[in-house]
PDB file of N, CA and C in Angstrom:
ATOM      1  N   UNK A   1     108.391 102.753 119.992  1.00  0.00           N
ATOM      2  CA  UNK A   1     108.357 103.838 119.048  1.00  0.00           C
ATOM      3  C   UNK A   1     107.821 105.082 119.742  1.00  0.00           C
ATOM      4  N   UNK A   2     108.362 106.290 119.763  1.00  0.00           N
ATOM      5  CA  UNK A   2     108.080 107.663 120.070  1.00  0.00           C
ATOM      6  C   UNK A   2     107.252 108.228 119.426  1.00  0.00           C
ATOM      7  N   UNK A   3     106.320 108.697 119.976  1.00  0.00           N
ATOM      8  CA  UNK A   3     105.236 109.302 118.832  1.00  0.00           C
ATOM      9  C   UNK A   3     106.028 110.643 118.770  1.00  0.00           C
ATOM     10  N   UNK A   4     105.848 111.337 117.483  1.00  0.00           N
ATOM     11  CA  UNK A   4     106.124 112.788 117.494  1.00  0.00           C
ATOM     12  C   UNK A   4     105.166 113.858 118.171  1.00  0.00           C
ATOM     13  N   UNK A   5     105.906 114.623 118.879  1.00  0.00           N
ATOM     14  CA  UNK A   5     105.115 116.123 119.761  1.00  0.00           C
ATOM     15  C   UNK A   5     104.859 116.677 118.708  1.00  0.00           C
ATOM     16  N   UNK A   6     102.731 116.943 119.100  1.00  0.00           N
ATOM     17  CA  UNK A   6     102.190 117.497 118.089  1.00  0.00           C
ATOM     18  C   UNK A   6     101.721 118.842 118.797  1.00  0.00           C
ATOM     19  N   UNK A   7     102.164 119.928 118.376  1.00  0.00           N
ATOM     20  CA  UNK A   7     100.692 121.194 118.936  1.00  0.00           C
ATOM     21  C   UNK A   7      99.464 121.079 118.994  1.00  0.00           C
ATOM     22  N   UNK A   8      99.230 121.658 119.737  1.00  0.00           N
ATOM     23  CA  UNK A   8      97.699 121.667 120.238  1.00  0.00           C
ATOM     24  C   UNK A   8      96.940 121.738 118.985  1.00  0.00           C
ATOM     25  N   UNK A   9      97.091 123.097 117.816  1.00  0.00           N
ATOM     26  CA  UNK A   9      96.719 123.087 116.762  1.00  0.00           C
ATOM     27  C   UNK A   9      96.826 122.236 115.530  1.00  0.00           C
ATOM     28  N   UNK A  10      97.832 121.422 115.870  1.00  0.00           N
ATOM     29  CA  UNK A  10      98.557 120.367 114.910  1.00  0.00           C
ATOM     30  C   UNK A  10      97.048 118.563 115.325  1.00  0.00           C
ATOM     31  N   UNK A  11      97.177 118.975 116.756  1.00  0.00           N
ATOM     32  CA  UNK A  11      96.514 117.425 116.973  1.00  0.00           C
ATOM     33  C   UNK A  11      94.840 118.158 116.953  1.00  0.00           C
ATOM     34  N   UNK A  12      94.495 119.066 117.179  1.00  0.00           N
ATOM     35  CA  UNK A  12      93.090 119.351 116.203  1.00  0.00           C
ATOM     36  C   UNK A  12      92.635 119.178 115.028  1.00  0.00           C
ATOM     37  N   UNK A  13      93.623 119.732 114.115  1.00  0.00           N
ATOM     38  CA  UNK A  13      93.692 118.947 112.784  1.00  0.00           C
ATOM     39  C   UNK A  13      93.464 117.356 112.382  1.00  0.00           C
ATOM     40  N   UNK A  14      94.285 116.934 113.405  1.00  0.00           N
ATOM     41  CA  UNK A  14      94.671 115.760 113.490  1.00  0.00           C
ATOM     42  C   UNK A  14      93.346 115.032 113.302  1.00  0.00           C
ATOM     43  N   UNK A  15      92.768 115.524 114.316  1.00  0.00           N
ATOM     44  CA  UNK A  15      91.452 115.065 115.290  1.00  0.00           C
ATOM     45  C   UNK A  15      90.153 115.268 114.059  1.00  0.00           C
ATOM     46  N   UNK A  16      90.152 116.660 113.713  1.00  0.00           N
ATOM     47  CA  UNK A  16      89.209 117.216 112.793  1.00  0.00           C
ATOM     48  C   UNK A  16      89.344 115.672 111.245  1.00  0.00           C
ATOM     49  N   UNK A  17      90.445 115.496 110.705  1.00  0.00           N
ATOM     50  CA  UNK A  17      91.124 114.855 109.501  1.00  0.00           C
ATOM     51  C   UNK A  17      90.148 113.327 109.643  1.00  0.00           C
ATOM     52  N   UNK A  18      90.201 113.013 110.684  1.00  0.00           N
ATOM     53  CA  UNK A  18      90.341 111.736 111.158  1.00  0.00           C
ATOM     54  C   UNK A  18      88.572 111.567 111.247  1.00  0.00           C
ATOM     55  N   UNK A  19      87.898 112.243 112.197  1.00  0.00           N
ATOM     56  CA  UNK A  19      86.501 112.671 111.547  1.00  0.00           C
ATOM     57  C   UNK A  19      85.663 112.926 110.752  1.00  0.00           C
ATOM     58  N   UNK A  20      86.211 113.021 109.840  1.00  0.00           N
ATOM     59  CA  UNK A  20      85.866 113.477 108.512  1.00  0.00           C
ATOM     60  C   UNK A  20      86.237 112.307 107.664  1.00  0.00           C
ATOM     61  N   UNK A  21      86.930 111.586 107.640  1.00  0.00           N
ATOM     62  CA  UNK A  21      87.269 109.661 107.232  1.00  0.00           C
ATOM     63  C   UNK A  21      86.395 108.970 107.457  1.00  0.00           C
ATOM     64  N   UNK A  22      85.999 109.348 109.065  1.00  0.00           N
ATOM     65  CA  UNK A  22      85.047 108.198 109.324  1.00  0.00           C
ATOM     66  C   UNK A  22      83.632 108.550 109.068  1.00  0.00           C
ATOM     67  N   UNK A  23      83.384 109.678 108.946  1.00  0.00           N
ATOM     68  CA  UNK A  23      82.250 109.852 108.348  1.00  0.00           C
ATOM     69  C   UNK A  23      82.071 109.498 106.943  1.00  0.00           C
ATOM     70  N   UNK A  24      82.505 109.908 106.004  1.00  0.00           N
ATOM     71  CA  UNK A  24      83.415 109.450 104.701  1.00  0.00           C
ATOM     72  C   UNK A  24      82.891 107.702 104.709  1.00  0.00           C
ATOM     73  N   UNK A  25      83.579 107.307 105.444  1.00  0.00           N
ATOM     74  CA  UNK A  25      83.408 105.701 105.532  1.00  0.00           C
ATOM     75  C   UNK A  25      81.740 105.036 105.316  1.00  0.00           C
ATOM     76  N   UNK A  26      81.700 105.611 106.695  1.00  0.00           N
ATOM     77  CA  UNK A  26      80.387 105.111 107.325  1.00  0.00           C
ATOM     78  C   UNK A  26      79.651 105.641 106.078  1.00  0.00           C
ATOM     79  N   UNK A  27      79.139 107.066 105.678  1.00  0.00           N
ATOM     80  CA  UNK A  27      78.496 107.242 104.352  1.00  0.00           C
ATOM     81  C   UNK A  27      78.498 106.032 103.102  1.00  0.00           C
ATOM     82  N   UNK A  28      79.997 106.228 103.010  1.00  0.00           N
ATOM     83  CA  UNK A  28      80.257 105.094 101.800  1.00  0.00           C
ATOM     84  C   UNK A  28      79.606 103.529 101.860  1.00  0.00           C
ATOM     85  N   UNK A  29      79.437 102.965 103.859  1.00  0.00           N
ATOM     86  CA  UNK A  29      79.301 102.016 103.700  1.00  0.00           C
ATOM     87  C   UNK A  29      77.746 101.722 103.411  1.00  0.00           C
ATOM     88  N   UNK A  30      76.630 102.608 104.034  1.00  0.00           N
ATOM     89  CA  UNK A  30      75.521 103.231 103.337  1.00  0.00           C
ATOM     90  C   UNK A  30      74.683 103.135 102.446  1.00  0.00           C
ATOM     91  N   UNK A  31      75.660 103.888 101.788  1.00  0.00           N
ATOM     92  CA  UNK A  31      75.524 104.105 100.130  1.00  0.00           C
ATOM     93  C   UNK A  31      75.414 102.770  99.580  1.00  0.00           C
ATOM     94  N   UNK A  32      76.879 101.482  99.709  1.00  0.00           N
ATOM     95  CA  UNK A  32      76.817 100.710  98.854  1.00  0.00           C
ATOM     96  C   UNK A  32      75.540  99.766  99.650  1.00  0.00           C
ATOM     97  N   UNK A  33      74.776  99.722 100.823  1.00  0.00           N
ATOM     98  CA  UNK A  33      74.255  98.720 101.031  1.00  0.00           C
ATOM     99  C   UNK A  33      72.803  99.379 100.654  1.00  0.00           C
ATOM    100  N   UNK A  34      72.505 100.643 100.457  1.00  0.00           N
ATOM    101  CA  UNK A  34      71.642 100.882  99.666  1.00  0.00           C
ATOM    102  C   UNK A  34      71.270 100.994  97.902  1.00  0.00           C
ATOM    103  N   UNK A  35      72.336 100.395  97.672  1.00  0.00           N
ATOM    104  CA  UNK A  35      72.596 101.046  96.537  1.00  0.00           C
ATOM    105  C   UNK A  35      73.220 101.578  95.461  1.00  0.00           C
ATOM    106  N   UNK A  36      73.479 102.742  96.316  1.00  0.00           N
ATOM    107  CA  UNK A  36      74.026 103.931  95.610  1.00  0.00           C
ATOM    108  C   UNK A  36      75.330 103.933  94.992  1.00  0.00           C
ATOM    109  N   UNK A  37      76.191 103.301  95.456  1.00  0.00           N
ATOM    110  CA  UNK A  37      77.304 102.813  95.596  1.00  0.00           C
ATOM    111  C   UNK A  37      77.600 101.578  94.416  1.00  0.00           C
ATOM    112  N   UNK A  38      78.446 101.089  93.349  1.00  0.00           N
ATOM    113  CA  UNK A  38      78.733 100.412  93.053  1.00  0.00           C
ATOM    114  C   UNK A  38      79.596  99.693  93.848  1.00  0.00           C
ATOM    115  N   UNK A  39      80.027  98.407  93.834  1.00  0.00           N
ATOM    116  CA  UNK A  39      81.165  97.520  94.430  1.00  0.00           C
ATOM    117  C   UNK A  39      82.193  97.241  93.777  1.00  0.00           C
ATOM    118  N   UNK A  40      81.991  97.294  92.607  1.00  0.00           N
ATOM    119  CA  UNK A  40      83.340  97.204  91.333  1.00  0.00           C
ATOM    120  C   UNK A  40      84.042  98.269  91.672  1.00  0.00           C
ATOM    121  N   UNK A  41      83.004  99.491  91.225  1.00  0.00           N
ATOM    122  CA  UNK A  41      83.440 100.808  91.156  1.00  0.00           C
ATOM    123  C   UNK A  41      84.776 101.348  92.775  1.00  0.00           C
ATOM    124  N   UNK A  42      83.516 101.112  93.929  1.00  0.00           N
ATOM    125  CA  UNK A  42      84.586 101.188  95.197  1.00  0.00           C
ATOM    126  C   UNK A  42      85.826 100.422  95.143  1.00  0.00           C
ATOM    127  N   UNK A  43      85.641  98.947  94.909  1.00  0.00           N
ATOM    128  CA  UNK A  43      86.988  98.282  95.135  1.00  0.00           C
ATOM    129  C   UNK A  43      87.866  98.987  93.902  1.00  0.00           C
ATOM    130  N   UNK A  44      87.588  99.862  93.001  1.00  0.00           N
ATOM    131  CA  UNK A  44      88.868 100.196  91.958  1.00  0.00           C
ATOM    132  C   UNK A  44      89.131 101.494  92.580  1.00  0.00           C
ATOM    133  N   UNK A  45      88.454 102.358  93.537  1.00  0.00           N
ATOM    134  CA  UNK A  45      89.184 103.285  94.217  1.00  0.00           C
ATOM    135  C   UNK A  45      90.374 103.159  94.536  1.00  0.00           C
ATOM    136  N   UNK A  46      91.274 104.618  94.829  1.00  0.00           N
ATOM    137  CA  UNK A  46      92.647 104.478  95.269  1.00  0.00           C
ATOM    138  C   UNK A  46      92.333 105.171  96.666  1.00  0.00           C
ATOM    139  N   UNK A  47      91.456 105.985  97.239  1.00  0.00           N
ATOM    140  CA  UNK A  47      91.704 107.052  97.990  1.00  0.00           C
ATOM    141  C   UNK A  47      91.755 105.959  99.593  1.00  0.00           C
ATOM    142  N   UNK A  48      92.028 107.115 100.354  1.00  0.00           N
ATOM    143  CA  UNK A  48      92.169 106.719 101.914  1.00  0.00           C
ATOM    144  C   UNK A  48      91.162 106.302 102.765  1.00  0.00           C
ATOM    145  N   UNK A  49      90.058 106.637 102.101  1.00  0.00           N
ATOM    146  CA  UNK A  49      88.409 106.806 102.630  1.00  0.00           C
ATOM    147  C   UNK A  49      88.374 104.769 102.579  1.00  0.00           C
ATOM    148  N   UNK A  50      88.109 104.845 101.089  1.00  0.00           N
ATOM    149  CA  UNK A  50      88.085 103.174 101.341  1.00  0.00           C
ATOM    150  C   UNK A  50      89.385 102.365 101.732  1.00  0.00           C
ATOM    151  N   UNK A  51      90.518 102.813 101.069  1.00  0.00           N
ATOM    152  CA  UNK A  51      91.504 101.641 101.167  1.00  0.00           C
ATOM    153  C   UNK A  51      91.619 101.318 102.899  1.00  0.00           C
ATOM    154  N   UNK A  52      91.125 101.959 103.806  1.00  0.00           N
ATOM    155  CA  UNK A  52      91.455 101.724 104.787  1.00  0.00           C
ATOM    156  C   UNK A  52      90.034 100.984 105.307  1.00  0.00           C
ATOM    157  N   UNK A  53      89.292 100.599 105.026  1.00  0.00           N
ATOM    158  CA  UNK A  53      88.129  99.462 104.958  1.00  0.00           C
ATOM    159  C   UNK A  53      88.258  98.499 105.071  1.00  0.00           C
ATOM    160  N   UNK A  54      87.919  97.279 105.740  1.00  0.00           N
ATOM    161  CA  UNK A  54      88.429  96.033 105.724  1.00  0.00           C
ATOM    162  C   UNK A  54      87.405  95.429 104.786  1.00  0.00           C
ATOM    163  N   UNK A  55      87.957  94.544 104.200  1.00  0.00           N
ATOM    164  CA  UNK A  55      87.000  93.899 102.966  1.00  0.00           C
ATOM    165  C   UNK A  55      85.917  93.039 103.622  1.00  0.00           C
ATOM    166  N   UNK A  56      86.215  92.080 104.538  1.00  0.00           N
ATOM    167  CA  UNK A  56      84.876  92.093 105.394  1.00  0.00           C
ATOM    168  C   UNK A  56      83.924  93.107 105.503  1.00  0.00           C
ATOM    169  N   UNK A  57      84.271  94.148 106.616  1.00  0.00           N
ATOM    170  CA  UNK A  57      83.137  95.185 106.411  1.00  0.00           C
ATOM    171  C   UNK A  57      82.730  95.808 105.142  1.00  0.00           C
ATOM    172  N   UNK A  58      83.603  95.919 104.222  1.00  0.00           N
ATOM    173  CA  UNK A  58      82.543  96.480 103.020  1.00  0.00           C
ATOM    174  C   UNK A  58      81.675  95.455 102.412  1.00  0.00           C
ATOM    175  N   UNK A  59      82.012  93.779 102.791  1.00  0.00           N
ATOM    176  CA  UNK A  59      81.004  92.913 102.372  1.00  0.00           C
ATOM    177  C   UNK A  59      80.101  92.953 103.018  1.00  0.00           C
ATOM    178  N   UNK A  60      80.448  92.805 104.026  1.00  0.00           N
ATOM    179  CA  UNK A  60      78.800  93.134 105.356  1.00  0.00           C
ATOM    180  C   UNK A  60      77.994  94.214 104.584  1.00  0.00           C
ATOM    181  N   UNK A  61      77.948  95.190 103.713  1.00  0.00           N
ATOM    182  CA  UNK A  61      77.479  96.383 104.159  1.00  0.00           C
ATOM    183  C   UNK A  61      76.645  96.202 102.588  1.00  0.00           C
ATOM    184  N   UNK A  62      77.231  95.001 102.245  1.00  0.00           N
ATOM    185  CA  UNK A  62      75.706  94.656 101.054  1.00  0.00           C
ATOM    186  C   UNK A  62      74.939  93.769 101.438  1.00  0.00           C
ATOM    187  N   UNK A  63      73.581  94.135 101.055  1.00  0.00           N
ATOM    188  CA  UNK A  63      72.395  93.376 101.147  1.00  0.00           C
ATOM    189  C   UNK A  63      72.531  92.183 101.011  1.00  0.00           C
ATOM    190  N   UNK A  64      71.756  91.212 102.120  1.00  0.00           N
ATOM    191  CA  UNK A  64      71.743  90.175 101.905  1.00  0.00           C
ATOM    192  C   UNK A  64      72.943  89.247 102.291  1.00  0.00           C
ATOM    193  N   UNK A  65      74.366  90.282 102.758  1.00  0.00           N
ATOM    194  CA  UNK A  65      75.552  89.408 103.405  1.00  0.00           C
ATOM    195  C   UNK A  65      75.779  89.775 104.893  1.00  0.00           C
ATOM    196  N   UNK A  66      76.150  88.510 105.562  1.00  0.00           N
ATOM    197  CA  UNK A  66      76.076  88.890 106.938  1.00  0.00           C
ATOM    198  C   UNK A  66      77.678  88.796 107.073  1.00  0.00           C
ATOM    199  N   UNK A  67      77.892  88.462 108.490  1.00  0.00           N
ATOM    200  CA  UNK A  67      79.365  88.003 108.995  1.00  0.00           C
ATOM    201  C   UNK A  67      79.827  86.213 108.006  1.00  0.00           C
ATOM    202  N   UNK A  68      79.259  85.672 108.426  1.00  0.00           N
ATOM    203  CA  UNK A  68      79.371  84.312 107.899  1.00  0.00           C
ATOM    204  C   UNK A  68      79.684  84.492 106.438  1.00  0.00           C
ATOM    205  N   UNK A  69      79.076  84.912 105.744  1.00  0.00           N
ATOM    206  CA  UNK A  69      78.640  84.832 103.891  1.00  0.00           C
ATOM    207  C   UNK A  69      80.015  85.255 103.714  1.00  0.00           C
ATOM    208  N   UNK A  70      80.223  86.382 104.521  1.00  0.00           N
ATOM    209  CA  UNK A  70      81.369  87.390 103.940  1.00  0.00           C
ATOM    210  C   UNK A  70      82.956  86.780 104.285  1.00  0.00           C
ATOM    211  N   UNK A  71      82.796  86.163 105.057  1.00  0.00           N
ATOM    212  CA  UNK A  71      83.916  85.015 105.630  1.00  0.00           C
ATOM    213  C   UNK A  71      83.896  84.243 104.130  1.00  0.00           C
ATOM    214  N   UNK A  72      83.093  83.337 104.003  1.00  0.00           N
ATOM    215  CA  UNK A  72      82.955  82.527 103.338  1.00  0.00           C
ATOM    216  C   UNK A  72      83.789  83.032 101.904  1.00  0.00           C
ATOM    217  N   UNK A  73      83.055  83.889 101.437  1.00  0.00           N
ATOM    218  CA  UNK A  73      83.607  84.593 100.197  1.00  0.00           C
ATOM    219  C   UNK A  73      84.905  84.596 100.069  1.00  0.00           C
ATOM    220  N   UNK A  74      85.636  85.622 101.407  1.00  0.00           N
ATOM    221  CA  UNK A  74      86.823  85.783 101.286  1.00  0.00           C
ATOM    222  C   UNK A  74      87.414  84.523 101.122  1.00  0.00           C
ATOM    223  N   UNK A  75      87.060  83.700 102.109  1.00  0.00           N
ATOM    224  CA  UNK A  75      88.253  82.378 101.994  1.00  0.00           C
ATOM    225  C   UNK A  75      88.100  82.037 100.585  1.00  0.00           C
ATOM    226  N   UNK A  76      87.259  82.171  99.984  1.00  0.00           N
ATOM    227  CA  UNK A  76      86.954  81.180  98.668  1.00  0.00           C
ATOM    228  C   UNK A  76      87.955  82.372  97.884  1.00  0.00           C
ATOM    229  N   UNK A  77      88.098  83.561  97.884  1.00  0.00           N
ATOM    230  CA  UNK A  77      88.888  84.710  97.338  1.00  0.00           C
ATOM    231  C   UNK A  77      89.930  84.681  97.742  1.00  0.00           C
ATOM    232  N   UNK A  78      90.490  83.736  98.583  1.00  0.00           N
ATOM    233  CA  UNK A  78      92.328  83.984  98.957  1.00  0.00           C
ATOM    234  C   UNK A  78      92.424  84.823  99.870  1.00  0.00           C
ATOM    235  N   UNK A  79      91.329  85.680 100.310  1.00  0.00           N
ATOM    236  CA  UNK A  79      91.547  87.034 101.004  1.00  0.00           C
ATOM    237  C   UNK A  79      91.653  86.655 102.454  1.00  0.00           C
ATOM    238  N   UNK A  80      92.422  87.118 103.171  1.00  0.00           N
ATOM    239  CA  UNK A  80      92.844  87.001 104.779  1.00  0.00           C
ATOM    240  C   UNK A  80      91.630  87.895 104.914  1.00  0.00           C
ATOM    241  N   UNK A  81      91.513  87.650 106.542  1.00  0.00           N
ATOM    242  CA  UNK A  81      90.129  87.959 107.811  1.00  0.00           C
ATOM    243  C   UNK A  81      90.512  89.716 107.664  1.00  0.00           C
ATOM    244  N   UNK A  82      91.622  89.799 107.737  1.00  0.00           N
ATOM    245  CA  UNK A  82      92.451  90.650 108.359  1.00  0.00           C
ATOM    246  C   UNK A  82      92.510  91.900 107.185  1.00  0.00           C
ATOM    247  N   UNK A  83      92.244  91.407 106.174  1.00  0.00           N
ATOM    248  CA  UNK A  83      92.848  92.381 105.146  1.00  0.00           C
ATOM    249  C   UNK A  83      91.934  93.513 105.010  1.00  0.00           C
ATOM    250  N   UNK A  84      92.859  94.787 104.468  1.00  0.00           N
ATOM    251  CA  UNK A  84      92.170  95.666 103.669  1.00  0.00           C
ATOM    252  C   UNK A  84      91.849  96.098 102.526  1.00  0.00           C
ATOM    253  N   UNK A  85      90.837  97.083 102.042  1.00  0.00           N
ATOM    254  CA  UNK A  85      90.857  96.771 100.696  1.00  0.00           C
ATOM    255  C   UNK A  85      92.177  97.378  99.738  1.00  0.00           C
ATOM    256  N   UNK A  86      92.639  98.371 100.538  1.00  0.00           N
ATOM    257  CA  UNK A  86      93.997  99.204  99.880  1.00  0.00           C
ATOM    258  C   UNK A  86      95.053  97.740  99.529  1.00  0.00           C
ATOM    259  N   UNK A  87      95.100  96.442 100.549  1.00  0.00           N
ATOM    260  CA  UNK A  87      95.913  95.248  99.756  1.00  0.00           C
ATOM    261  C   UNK A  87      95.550  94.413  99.307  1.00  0.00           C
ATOM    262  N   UNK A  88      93.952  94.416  98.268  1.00  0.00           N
ATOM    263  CA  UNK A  88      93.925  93.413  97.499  1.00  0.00           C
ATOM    264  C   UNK A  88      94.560  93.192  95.934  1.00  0.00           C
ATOM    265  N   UNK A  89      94.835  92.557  96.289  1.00  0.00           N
ATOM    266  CA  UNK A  89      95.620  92.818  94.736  1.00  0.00           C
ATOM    267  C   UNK A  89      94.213  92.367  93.654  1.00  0.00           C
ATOM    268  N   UNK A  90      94.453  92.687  92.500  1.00  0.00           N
ATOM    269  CA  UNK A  90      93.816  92.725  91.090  1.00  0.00           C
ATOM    270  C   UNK A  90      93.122  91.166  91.207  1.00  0.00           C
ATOM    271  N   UNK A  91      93.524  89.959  91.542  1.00  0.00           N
ATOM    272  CA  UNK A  91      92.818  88.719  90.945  1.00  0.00           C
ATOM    273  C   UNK A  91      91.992  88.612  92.346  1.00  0.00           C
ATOM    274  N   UNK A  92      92.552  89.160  93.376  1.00  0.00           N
ATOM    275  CA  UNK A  92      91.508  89.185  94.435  1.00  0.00           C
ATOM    276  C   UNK A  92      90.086  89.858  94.456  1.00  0.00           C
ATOM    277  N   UNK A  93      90.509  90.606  93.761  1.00  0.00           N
ATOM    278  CA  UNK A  93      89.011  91.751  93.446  1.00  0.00           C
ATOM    279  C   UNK A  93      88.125  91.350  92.279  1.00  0.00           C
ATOM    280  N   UNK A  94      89.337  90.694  91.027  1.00  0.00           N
ATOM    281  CA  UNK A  94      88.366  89.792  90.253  1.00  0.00           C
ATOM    282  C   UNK A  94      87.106  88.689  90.944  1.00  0.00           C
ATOM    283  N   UNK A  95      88.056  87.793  91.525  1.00  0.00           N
ATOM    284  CA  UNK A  95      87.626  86.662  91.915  1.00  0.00           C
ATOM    285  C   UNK A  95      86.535  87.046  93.113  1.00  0.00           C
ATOM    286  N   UNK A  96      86.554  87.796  93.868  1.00  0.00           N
ATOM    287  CA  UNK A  96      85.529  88.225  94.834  1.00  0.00           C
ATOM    288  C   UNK A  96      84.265  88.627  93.866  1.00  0.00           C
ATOM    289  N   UNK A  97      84.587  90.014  92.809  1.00  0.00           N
ATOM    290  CA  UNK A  97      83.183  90.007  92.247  1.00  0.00           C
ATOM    291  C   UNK A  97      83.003  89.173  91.300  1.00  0.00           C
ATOM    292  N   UNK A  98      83.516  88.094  90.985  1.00  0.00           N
ATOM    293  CA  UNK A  98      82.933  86.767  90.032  1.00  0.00           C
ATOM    294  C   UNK A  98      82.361  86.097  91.110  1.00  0.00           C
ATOM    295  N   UNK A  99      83.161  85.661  92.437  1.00  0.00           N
ATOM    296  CA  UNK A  99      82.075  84.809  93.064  1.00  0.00           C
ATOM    297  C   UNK A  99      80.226  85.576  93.589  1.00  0.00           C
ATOM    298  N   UNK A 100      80.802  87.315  93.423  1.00  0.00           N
ATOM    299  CA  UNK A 100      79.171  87.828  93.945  1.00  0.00           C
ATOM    300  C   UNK A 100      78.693  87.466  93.159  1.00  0.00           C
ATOM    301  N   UNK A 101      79.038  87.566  91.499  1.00  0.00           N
ATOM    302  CA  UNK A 101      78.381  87.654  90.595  1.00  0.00           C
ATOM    303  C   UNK A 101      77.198  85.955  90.385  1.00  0.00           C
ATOM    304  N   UNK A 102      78.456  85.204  90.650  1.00  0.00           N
ATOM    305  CA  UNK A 102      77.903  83.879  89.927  1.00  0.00           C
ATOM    306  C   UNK A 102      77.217  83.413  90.987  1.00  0.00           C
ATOM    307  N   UNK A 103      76.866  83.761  92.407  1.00  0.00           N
ATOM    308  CA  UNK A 103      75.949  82.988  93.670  1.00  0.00           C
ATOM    309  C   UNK A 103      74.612  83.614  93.305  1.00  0.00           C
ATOM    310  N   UNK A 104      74.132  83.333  92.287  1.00  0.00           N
ATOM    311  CA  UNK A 104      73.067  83.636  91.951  1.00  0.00           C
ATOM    312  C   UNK A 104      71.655  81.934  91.863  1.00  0.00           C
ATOM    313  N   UNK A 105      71.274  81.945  93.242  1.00  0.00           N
ATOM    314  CA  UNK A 105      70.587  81.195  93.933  1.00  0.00           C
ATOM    315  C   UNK A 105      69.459  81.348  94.611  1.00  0.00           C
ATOM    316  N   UNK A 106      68.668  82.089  93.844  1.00  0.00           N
ATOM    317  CA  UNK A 106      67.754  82.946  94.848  1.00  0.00           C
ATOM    318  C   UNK A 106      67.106  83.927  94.220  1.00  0.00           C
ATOM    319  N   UNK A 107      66.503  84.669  95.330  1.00  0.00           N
ATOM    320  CA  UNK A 107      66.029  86.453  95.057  1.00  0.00           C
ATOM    321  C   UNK A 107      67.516  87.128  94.867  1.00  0.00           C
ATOM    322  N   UNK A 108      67.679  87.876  93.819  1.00  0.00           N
ATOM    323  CA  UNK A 108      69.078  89.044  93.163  1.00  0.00           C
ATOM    324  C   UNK A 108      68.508  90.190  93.599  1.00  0.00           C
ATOM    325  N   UNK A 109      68.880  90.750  94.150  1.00  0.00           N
ATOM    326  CA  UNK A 109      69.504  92.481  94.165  1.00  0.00           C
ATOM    327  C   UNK A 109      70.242  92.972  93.387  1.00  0.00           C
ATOM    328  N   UNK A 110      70.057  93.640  91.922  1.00  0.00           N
ATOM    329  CA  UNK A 110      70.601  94.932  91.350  1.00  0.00           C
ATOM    330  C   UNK A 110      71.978  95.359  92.044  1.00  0.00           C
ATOM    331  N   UNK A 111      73.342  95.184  91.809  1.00  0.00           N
ATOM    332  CA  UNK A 111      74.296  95.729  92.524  1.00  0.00           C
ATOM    333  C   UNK A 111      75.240  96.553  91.695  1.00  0.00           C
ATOM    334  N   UNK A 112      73.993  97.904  90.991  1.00  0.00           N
ATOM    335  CA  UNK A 112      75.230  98.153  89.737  1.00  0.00           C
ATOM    336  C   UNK A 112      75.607  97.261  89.123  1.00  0.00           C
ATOM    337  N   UNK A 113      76.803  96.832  88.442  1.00  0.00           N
ATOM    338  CA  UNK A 113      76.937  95.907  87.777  1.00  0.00           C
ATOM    339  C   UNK A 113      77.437  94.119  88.196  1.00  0.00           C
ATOM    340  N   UNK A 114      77.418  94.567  89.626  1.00  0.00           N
ATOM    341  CA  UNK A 114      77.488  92.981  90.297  1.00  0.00           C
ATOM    342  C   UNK A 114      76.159  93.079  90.909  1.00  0.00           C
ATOM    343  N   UNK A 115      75.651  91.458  90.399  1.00  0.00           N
ATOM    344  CA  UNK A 115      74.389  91.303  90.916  1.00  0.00           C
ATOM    345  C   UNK A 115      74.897  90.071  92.546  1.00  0.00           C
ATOM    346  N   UNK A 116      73.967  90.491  93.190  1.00  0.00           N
ATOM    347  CA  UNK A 116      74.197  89.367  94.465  1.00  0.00           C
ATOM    348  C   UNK A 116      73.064  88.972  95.162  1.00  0.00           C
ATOM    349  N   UNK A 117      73.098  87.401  94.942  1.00  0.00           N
ATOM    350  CA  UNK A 117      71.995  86.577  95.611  1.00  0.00           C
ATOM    351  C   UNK A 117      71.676  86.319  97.211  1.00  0.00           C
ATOM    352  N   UNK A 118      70.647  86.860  97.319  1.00  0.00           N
ATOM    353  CA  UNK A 118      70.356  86.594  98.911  1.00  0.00           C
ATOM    354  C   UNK A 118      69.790  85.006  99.009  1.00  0.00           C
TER     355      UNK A 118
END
């Protein structure tokens, strides 16, 4: 595949666009592991900021889940290693925050309206 010839001013943009995502991101991911952030709320986003997130990393980025947990989840959610959140479909996003919801085994963290057990 040929990439298309971009201008100098065209791939600054480019460059600038793309910076501004990942900051975007990284903020967002932040937010939800402090907090600030709901997890319902993010996964019902449409925009580019999250859908391009892998659902792993936005699980990592709550309290109390590491690499392992967040594996775990997904498989139990149908969800591939691989996926993002822009292709989960609707029972995937159910079933992910029913399983945060119901691993309640422990000390809970407040997660907006999904609570999740460390």
């Amino acid at each position: 595949m040929v990439t298309p010839s971009l201008t100098r001013a065209q791939r600054a943009e480019a460059t600038r666009r793309a910076v501004a995502l990942r900051r975007e991101r990284a903020s967002l991911l932040q937010n939800l592991g402090q907090g600030r952030e709901n997890l319902q709320e993010v996964l019902e986003r449409k925009d580019e900021v999250v859908g391009r997130i892998r659902v792993q990393t936005l699980l990592k980025a709550l309290p109390g889940i590491g690499p392992i947990r967040s594996l775990r989840l997904m498989r139990q959610a149908g969800i591939s290693e691989r996926r993002r959140v822009t292709g989960l479909g609707p029972r995937q996003k159910e079933r992910l925050l029913s399983l945060l919801s119901s691993s309640d085994r422990g000390t809970t963290h407040a997660q907006g309206s999904v609570r999740i057990s460390v």
